[in-house]
C-alpha atoms as a PDB file:
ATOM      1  CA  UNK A   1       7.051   7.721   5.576  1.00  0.00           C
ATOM      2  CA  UNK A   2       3.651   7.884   7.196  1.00  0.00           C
ATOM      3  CA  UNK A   3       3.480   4.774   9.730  1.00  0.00           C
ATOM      4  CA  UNK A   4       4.132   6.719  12.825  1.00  0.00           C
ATOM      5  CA  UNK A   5       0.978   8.399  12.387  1.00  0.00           C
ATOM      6  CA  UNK A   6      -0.828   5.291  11.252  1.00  0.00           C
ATOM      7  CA  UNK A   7       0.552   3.226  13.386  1.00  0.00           C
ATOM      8  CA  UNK A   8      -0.193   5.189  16.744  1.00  0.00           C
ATOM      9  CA  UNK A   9      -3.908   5.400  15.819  1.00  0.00           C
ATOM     10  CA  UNK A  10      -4.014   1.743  15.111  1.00  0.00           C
ATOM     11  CA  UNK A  11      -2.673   1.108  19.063  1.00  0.00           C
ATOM     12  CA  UNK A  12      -5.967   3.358  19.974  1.00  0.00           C
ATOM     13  CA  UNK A  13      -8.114   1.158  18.221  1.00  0.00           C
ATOM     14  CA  UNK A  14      -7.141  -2.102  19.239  1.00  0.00           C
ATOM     15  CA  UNK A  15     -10.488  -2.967  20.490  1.00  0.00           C
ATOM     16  CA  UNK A  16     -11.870  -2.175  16.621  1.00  0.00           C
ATOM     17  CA  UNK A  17     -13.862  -4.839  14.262  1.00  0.00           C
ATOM     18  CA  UNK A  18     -11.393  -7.681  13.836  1.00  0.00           C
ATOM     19  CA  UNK A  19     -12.171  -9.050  10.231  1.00  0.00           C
ATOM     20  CA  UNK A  20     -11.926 -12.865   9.275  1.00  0.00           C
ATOM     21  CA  UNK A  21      -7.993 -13.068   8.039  1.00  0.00           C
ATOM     22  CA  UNK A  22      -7.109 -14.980   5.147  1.00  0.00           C
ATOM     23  CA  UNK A  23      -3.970 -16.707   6.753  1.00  0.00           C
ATOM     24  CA  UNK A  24      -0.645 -18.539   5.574  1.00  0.00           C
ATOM     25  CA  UNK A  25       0.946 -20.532   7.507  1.00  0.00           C
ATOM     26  CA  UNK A  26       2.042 -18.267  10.876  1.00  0.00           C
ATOM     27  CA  UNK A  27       5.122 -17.355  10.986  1.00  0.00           C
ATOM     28  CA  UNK A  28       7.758 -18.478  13.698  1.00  0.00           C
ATOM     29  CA  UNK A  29       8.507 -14.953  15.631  1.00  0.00           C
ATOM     30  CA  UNK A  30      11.345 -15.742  18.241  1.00  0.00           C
ATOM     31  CA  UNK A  31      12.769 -13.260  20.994  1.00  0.00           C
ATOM     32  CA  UNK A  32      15.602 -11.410  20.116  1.00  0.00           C
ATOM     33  CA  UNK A  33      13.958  -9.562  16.822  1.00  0.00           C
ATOM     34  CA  UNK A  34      14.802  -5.912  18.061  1.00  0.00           C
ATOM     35  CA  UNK A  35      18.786  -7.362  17.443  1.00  0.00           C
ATOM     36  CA  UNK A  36      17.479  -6.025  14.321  1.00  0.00           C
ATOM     37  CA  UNK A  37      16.992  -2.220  13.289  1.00  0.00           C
ATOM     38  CA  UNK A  38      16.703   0.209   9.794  1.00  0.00           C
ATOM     39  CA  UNK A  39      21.147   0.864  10.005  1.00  0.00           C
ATOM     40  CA  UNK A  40      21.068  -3.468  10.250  1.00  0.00           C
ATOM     41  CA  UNK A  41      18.799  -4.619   7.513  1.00  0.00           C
ATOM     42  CA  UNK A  42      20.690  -5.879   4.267  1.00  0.00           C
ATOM     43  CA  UNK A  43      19.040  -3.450   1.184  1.00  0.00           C
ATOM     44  CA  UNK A  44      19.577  -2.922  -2.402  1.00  0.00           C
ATOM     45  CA  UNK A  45      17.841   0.163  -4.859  1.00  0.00           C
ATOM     46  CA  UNK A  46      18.222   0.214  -8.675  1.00  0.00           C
ATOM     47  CA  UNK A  47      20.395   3.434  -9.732  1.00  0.00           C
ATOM     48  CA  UNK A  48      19.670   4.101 -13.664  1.00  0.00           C
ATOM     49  CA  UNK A  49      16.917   3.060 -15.592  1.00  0.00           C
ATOM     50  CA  UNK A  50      14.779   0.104 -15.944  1.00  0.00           C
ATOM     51  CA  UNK A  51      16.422  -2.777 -18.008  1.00  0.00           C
ATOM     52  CA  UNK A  52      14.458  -4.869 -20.794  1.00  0.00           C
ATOM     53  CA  UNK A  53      10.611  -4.867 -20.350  1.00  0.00           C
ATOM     54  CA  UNK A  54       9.652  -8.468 -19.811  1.00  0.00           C
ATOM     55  CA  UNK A  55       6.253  -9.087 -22.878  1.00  0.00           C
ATOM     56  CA  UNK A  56       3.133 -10.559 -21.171  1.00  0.00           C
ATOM     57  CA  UNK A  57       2.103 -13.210 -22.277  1.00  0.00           C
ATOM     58  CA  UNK A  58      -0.242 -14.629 -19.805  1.00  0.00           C
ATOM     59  CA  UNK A  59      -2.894 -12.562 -17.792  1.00  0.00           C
ATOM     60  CA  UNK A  60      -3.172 -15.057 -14.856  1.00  0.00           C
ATOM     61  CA  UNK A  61       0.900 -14.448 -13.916  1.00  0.00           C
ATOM     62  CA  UNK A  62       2.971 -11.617 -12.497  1.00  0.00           C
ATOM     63  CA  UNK A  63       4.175  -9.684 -15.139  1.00  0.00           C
ATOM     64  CA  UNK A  64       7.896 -10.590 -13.126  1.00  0.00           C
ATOM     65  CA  UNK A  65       7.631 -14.215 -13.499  1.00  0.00           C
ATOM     66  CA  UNK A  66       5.424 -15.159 -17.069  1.00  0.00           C
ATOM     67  CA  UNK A  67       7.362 -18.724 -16.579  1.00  0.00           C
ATOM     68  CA  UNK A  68       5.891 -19.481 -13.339  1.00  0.00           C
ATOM     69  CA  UNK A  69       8.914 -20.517 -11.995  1.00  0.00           C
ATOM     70  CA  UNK A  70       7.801 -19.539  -8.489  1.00  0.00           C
ATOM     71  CA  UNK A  71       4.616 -22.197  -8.746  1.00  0.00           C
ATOM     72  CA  UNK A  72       2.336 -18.806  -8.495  1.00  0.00           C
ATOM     73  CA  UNK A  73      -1.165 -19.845  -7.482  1.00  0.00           C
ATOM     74  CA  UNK A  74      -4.322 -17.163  -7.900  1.00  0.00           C
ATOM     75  CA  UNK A  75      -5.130 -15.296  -4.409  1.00  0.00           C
ATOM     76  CA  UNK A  76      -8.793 -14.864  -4.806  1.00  0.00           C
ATOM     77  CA  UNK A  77      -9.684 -12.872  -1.692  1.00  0.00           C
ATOM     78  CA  UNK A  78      -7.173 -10.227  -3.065  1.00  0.00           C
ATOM     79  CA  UNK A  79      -7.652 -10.264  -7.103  1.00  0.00           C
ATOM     80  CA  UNK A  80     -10.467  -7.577  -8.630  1.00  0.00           C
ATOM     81  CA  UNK A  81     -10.229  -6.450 -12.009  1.00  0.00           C
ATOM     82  CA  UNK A  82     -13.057  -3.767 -11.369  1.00  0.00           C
ATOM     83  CA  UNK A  83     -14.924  -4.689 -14.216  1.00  0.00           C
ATOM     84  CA  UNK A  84     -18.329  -4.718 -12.741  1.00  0.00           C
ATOM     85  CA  UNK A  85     -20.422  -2.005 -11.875  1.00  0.00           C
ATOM     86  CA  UNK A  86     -19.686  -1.152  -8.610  1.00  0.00           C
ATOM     87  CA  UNK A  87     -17.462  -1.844  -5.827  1.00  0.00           C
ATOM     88  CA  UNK A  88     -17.660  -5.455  -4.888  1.00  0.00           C
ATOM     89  CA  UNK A  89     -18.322  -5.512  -1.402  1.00  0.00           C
ATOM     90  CA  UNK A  90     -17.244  -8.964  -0.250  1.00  0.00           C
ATOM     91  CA  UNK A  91     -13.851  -8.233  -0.925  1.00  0.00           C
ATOM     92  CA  UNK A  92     -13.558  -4.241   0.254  1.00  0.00           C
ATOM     93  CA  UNK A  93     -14.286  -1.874   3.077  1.00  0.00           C
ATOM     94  CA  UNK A  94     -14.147   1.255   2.265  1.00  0.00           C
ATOM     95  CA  UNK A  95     -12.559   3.574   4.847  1.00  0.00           C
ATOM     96  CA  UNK A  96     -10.238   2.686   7.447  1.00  0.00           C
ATOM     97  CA  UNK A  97     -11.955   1.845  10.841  1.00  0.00           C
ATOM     98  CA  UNK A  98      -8.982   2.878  12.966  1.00  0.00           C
ATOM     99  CA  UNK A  99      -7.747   6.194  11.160  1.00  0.00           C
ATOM    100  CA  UNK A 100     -10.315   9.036   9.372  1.00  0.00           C
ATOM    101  CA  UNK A 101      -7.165  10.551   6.772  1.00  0.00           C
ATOM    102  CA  UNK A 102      -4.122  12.735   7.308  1.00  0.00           C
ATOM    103  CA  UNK A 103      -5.082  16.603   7.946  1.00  0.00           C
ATOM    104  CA  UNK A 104      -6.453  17.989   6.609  1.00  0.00           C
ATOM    105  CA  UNK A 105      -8.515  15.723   4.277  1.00  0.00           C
ATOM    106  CA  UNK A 106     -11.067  13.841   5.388  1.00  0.00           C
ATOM    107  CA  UNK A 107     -11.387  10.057   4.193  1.00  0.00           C
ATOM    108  CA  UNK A 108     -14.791  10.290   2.336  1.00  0.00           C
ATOM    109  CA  UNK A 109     -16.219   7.241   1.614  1.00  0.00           C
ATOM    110  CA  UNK A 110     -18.032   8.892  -1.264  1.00  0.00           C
ATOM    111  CA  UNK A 111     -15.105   9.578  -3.169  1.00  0.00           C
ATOM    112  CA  UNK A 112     -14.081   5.397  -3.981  1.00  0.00           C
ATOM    113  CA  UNK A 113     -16.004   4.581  -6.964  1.00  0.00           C
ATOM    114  CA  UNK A 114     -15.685   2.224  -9.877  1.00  0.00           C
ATOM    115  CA  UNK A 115     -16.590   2.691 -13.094  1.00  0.00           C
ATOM    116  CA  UNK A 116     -15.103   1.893 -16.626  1.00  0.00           C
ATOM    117  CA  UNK A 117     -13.409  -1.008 -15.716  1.00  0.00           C
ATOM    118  CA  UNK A 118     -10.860   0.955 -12.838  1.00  0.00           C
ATOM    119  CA  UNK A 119     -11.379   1.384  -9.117  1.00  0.00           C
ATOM    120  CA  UNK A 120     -11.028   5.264  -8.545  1.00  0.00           C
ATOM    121  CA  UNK A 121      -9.569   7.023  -5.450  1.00  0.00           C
ATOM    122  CA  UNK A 122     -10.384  10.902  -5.633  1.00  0.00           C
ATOM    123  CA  UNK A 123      -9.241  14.122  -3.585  1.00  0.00           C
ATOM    124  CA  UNK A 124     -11.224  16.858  -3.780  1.00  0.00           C
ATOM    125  CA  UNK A 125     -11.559  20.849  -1.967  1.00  0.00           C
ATOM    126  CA  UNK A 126     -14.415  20.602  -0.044  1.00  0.00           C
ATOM    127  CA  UNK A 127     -16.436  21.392   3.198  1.00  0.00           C
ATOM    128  CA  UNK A 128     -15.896  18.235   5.720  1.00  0.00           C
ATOM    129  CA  UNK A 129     -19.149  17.369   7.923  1.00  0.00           C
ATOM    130  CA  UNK A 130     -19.165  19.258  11.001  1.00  0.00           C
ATOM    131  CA  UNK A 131     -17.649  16.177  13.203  1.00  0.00           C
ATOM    132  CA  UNK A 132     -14.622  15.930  11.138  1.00  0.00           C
ATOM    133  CA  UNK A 133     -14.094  19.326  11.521  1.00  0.00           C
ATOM    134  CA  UNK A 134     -13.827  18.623  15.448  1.00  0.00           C
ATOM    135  CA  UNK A 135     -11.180  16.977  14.966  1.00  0.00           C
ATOM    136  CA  UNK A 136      -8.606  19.108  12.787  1.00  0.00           C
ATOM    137  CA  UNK A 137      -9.848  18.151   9.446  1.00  0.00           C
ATOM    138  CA  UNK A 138     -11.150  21.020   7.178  1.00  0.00           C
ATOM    139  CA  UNK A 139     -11.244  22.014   3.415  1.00  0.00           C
ATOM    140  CA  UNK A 140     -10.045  18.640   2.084  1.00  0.00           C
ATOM    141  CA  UNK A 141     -11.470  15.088   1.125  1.00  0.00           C
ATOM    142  CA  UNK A 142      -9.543  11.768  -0.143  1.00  0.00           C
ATOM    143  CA  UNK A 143     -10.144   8.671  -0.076  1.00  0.00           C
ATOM    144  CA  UNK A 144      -9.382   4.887   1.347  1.00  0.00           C
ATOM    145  CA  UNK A 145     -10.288   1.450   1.031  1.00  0.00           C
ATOM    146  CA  UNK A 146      -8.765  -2.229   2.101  1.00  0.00           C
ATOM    147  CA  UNK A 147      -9.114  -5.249   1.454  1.00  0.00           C
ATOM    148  CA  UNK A 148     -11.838  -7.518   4.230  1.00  0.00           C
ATOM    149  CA  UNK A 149      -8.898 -10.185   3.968  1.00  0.00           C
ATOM    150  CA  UNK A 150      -5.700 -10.041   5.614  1.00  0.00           C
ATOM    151  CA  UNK A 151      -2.594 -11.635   3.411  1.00  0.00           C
ATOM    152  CA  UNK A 152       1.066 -11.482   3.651  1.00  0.00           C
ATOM    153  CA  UNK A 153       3.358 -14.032   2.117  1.00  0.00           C
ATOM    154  CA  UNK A 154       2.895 -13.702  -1.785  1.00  0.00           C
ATOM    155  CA  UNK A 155       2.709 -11.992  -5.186  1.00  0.00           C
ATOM    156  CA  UNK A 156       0.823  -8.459  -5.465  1.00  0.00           C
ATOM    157  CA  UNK A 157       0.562  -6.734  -9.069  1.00  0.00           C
ATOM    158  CA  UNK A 158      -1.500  -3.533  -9.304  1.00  0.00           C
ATOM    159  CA  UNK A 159      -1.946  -1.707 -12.949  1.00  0.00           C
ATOM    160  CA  UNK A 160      -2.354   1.937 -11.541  1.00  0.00           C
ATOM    161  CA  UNK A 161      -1.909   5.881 -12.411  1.00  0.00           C
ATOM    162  CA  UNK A 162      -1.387   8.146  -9.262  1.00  0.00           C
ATOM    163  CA  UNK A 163      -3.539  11.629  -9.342  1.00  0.00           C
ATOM    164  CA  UNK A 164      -2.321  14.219 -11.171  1.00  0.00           C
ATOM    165  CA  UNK A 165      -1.906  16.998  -8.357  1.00  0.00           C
ATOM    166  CA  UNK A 166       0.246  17.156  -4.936  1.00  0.00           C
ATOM    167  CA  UNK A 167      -1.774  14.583  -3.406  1.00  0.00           C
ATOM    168  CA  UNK A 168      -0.352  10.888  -2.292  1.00  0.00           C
ATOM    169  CA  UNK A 169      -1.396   8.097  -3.872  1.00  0.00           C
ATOM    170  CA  UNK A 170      -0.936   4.760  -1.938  1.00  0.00           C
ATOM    171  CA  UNK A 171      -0.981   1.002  -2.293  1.00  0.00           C
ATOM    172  CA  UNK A 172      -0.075  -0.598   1.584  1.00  0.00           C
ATOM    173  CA  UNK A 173      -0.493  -3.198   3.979  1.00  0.00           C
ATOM    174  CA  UNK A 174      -1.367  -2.641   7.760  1.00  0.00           C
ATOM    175  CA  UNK A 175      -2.985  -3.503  10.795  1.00  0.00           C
ATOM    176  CA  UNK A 176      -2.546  -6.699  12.468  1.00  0.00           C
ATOM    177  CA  UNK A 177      -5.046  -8.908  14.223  1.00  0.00           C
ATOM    178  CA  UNK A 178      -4.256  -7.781  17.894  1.00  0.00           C
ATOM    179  CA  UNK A 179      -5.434 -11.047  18.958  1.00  0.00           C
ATOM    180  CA  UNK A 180      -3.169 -13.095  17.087  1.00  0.00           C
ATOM    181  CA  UNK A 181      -0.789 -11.337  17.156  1.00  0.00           C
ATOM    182  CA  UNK A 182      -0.407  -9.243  20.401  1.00  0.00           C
ATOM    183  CA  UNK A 183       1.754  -6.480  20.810  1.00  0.00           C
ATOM    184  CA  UNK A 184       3.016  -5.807  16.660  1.00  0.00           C
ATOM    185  CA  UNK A 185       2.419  -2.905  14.759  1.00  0.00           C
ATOM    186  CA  UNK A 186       4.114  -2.923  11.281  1.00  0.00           C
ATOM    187  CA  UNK A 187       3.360  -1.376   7.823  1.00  0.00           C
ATOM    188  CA  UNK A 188       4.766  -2.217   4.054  1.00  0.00           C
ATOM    189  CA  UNK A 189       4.646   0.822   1.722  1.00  0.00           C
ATOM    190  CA  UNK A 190       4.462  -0.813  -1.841  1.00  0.00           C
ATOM    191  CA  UNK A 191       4.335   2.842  -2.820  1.00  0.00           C
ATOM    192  CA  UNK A 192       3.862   6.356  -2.423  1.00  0.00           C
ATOM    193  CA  UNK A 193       3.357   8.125  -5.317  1.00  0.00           C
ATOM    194  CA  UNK A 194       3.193  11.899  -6.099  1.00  0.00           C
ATOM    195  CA  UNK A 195       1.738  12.779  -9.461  1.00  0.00           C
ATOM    196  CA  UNK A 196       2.688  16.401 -10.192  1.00  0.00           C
ATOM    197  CA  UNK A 197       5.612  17.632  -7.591  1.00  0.00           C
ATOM    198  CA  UNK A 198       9.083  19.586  -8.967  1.00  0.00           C
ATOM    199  CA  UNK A 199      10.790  17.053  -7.153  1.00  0.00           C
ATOM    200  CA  UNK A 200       8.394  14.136  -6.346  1.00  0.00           C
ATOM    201  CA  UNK A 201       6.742  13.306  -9.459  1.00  0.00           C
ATOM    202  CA  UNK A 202       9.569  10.715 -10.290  1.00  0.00           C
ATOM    203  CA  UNK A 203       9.683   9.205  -7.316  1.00  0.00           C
ATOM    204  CA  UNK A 204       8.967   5.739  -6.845  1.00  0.00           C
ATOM    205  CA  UNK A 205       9.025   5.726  -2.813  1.00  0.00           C
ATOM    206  CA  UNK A 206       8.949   2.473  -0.799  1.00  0.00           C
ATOM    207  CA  UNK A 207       9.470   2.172   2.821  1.00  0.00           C
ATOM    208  CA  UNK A 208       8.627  -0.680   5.606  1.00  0.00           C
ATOM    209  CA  UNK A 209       7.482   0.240   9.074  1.00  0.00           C
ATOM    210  CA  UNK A 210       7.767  -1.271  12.684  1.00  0.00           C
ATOM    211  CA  UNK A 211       6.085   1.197  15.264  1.00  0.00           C
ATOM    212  CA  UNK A 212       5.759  -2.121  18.120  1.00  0.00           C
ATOM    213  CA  UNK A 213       7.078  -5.736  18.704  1.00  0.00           C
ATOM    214  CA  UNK A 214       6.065  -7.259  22.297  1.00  0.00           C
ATOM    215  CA  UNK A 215       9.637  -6.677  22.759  1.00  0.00           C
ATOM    216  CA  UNK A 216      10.086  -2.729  21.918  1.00  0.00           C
ATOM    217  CA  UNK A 217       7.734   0.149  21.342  1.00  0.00           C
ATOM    218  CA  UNK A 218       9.801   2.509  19.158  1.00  0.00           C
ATOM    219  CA  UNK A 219       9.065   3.484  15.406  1.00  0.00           C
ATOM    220  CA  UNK A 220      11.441   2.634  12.920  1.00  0.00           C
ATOM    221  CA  UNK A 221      11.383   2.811   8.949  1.00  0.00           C
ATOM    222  CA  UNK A 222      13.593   1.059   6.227  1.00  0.00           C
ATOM    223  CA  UNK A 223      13.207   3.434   2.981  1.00  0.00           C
ATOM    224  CA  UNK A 224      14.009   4.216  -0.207  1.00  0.00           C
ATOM    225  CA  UNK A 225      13.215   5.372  -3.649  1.00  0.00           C
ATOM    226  CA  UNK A 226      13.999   4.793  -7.339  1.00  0.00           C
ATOM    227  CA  UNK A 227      14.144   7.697  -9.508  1.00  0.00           C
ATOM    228  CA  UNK A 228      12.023   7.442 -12.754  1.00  0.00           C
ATOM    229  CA  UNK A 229      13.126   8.503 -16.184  1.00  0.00           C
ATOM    230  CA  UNK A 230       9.057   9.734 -16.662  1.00  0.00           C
ATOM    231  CA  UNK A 231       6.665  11.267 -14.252  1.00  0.00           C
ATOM    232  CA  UNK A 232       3.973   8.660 -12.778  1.00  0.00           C
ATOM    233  CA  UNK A 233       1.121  10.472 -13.574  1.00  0.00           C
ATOM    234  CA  UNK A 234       2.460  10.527 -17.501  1.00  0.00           C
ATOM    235  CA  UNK A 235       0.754   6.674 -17.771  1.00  0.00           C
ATOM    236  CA  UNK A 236      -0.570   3.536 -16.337  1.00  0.00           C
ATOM    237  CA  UNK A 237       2.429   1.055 -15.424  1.00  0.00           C
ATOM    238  CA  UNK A 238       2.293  -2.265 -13.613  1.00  0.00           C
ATOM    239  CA  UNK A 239       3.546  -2.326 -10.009  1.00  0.00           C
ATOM    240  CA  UNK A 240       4.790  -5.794  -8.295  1.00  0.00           C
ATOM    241  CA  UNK A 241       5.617  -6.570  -4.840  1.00  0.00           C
ATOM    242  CA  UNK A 242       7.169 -10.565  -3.611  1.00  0.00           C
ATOM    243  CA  UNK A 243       6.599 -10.148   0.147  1.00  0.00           C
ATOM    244  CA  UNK A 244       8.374 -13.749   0.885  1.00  0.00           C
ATOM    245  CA  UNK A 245       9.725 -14.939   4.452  1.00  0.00           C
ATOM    246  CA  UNK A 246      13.435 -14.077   3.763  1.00  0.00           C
ATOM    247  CA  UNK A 247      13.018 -11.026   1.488  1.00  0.00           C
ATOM    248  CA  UNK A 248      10.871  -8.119  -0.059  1.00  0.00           C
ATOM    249  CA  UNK A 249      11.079  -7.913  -3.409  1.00  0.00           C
ATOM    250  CA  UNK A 250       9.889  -4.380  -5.351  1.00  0.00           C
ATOM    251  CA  UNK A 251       8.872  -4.806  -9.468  1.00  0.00           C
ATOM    252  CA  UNK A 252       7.813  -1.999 -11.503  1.00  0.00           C
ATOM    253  CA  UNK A 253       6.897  -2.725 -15.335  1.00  0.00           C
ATOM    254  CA  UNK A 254       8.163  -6.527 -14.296  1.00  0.00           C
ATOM    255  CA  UNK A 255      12.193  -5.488 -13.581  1.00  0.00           C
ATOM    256  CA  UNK A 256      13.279  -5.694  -9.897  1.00  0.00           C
ATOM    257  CA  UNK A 257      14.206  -2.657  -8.311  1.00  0.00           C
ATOM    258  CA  UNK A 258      14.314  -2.865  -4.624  1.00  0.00           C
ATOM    259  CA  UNK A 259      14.995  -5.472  -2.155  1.00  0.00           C
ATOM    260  CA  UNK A 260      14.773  -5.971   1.716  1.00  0.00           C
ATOM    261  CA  UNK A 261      16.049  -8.752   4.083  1.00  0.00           C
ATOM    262  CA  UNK A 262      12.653  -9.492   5.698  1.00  0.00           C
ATOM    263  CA  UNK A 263      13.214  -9.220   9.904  1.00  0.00           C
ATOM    264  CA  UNK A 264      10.034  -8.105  10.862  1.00  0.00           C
ATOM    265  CA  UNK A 265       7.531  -8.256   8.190  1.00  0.00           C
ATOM    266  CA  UNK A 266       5.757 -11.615   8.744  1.00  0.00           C
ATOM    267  CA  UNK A 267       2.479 -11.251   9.375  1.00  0.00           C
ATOM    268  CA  UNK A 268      -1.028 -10.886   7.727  1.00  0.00           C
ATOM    269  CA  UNK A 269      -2.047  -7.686   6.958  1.00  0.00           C
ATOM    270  CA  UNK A 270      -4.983  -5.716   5.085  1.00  0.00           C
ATOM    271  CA  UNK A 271      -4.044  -5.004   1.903  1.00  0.00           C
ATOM    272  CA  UNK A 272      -4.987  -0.891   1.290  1.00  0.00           C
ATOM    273  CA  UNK A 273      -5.059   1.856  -1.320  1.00  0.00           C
ATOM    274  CA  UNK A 274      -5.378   5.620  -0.313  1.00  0.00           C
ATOM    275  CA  UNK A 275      -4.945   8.929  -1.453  1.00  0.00           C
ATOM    276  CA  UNK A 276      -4.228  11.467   0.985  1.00  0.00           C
ATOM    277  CA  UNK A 277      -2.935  15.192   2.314  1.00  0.00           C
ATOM    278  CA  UNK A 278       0.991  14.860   2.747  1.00  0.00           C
ATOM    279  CA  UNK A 279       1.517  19.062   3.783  1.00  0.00           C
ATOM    280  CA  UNK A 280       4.865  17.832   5.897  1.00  0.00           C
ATOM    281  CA  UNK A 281       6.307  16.076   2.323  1.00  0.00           C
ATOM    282  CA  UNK A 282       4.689  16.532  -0.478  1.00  0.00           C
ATOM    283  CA  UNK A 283       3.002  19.932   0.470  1.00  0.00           C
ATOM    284  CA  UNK A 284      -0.092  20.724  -0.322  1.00  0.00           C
ATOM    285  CA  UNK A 285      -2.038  20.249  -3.668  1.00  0.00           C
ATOM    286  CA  UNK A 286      -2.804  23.273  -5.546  1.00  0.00           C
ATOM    287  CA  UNK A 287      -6.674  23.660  -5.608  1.00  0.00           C
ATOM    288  CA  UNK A 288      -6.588  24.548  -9.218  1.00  0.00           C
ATOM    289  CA  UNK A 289      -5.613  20.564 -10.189  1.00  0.00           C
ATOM    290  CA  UNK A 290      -8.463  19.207  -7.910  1.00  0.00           C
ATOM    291  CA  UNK A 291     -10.690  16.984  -8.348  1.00  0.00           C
ATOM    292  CA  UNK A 292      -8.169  14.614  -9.193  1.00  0.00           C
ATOM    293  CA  UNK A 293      -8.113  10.593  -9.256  1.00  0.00           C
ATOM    294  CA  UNK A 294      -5.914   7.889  -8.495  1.00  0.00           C
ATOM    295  CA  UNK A 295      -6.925   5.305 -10.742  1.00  0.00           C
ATOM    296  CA  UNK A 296      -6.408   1.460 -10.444  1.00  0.00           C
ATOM    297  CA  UNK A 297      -7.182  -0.985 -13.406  1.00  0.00           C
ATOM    298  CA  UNK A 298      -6.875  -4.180 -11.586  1.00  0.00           C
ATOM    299  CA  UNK A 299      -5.030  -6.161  -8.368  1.00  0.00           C
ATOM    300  CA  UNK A 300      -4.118  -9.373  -8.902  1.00  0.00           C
ATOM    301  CA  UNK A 301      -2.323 -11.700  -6.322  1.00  0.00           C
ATOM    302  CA  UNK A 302      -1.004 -15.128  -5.683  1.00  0.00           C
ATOM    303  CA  UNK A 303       0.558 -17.702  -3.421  1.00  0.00           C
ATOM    304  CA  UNK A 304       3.298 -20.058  -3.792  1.00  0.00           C
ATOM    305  CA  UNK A 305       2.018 -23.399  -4.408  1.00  0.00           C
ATOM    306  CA  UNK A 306       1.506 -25.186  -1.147  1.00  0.00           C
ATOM    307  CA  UNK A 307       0.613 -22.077   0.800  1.00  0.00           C
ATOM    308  CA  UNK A 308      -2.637 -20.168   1.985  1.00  0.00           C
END
């Protein structure tokens, strides 16, 4: 839902830091991918609730696969359970260096802390510094972080609890190395959660992005969302994504409930959380449930054995 945006401030700062990816093997991209488009793409969303609960029994595997049939294998530039002190800087950045937050809030690094054994994301009603407010944002700050490794074939399980108020919370992957790959701008939405909405709060809203190929420069989205029996913000549940070369694969709790032929979505990308503004969907939170925090207990992720 928000990649156009994103995605036409990361074309402005294609001369940014380039960070040291964490690469798979690189994908084969052939002409002819714009054959492809969002009516195209083969897609399936659960209707109805969640079937059985798969039991954990292991720590070390998605909560989706406790068998290992997939030959999971840990993903240590991507896996933090939060459970020291502070924010461990070898793995994060906090901010975005190519986009400051959707207006009004202001992404301020200030408000990404960890403590208690989660990573925390809060939005607050505040004044902005004076150079923010230059450029349209005002009243508002959120925050942002993403990972200083760039990953995208694998297994990504986040234990999280979206912010009580009208504000998004946001686990994502974006931003491509523009010189490896030249020309692409595409985004995965894991999700986009609102925690306290008369009609969003049940909402479990995924949607992939292509803004560029070296072929085409038009935005495009592939979304959808399955409707929860409980409001997010009720609890912590477990969130899974499979991003494999022939399909994207959704989990929540461990039960499938979305999946995507994969045409476009090849390539490594940062993996992100947010929280942010959404006045155009969401509307505006009301000031009288800020602060409030998106919380994240731990990210775990792996690769399938014999890949980076």
């Amino acid at each position: 839902m928000k990649g156009l945006r994103r995605c036409s401030a990361s074309l402005a700062f294609l001369l940014g830091p380039v960070l040291v990816a964490a690469l798979i093997r690189p994908p084969i991209v052939v002409a002819g991918t714009n054959t492809f488009n969002e009516k195209s793409i083969k897609q399936w969303t659960l209707k109805g609730p969640l079937s059985e609960l798969p039991g954990r029994i292991s720590e070390v595997l998605p909560l989706s696969d406790q068998q290992n049939k997939a030959g999971w294998v840990r993903f240590e530039p991507m896996w933090d359970e939060f459970d020291h002190p502070a924010l461990d800087t070898n793995k994060w950045t906090v901010g975005m260096y190519w986009w400051q937050g959707r207006q009004p809030a202001w992404f301020n690094p200030r408000n990404v802390t960890v403590r208690s054994g989660q990573l925390h994301l809060t939005m607050r009603r505040g004044e902005v510094p004076a150079e923010m407010k230059g450029r349209g944002y005002h009243d508002y700050t959120s925050a942002a972080l993403h990972t200083k490794a760039r990953s995208s074939y694998g297994y990504y399980e986040v234990k999280a609890r979206p912010m009580n108020s009208g504000g998004s919370s946001s686990f994502w992957f974006q931003q491509e190395d523009p010189k490896a790959f030249p020309g692409w701008a595409t985004e995965v939405d894991v999700f986009e959660l609102c925690g306290k909405s008369a009609v969003h709060d049940r909402r479990y809203y995924m949607t992939l992005h292509v803004s560029a190929t070296p072929e085409e420069k038009r935005h495009w989205q592939v979304s959808s969302y399955w409707e929860s029996p409980w409001p997010f913000a009720a609890e912590f549940h477990v969130f899974g994504f499979d991003w494999d070369r022939e399909e994207l694969r959704w989990y929540i709790d461990g039960v499938l409930v979305r999946t995507v032929q994969n045409t476009h979505w090849h390539h490594p990308l940062f993996l992100i959380f947010d929280s942010e503004t959404m006045p155009e969907w969401f509307g505006m939170p009301d000031d009288a449930d800020l602060p409030s925090t998106f919380s994240i207990e731990y990210v775990r992720a792996w690769k399938r054995s014999g890949t980076r």
